[in-house]
Protein backbone atom coordinates (compact mmCIF):
# COMPACT_ATOMS: atom_id res chain seq x y z
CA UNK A 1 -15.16 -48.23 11.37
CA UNK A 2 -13.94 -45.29 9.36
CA UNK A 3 -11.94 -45.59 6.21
CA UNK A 4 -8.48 -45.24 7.77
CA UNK A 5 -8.88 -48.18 9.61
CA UNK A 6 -9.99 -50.44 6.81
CA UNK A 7 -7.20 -49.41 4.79
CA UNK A 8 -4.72 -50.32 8.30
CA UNK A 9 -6.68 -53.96 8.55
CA UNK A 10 -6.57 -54.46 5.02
CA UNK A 11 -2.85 -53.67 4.80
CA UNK A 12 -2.10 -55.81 7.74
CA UNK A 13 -4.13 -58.69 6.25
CA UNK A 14 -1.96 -58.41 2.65
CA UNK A 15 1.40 -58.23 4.67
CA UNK A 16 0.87 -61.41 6.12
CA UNK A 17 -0.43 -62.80 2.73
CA UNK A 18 2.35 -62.37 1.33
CA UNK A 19 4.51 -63.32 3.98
CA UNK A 20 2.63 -66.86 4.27
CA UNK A 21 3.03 -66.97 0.19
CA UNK A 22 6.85 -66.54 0.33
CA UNK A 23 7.54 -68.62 3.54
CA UNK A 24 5.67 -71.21 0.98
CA UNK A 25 7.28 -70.73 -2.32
CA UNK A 26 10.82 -70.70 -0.41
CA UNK A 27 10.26 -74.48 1.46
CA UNK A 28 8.75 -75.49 -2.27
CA UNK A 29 12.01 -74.64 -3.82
CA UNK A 30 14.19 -76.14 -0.94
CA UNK A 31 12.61 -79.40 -1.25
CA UNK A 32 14.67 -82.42 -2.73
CA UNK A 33 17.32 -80.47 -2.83
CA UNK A 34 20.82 -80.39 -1.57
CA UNK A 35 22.91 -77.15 -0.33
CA UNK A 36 26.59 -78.13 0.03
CA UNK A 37 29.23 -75.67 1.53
CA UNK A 38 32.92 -76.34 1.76
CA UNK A 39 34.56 -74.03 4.05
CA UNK A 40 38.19 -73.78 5.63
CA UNK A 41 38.89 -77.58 4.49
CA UNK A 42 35.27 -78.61 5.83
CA UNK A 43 32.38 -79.88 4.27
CA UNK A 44 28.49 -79.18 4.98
CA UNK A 45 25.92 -80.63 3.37
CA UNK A 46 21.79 -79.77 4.05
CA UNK A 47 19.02 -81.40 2.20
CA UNK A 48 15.24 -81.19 2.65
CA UNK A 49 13.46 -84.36 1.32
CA UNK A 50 9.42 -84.01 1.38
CA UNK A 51 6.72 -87.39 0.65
CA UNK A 52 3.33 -87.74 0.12
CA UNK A 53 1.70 -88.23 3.52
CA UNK A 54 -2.30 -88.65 3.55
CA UNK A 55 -2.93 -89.31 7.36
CA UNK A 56 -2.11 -92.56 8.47
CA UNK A 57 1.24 -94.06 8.30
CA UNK A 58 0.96 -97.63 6.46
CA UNK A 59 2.72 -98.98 8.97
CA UNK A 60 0.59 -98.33 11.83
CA UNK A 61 -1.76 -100.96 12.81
CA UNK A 62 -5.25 -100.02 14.18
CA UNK A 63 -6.40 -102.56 16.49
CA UNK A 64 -11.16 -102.95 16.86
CA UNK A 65 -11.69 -101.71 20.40
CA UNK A 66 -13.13 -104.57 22.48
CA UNK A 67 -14.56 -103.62 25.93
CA UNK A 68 -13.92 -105.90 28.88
CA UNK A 69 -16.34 -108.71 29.71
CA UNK A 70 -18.49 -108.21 32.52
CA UNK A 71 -19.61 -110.88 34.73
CA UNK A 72 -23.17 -110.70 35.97
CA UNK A 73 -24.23 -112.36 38.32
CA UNK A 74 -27.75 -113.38 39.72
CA UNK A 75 -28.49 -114.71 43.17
């Protein structure tokens, strides 16, 4: 690989960088908030509203995995 294309790769690589850094920064500033519009005598509001969330809901019950019995029989 000559210089040319490690400059092209590394460019590429910093483009998308940045574009995965502003993407982020722009739903971070969105969230818990409200964006009202009134327009021509109507009214629109939009509102992002983020929680914790570490995996499992607390709702959800997990129920113990029990295999079937199995009948054995000897003649």
């Amino acid at each position: 690989m000559d210089f040319t294309d490690a400059m092209k790769a590394g460019g590429a690589s910093t483009v998308l960088i940045i574009a995965v850094g502003l993407a982020y920064k722009l739903i971070q500033m969105a969230c818990n908030h409200r964006i009202k519009s009134d327009c021509c005598g109507r009214q629109g509001v939009v509102g992002v509203e983020v929680e914790a969330w570490n995996g499992t809901p607390p709702d959800a019950k997990k129920e113990a995995f029990e295999p079937p019995a199995v009948k054995v029989e000897v003649a």
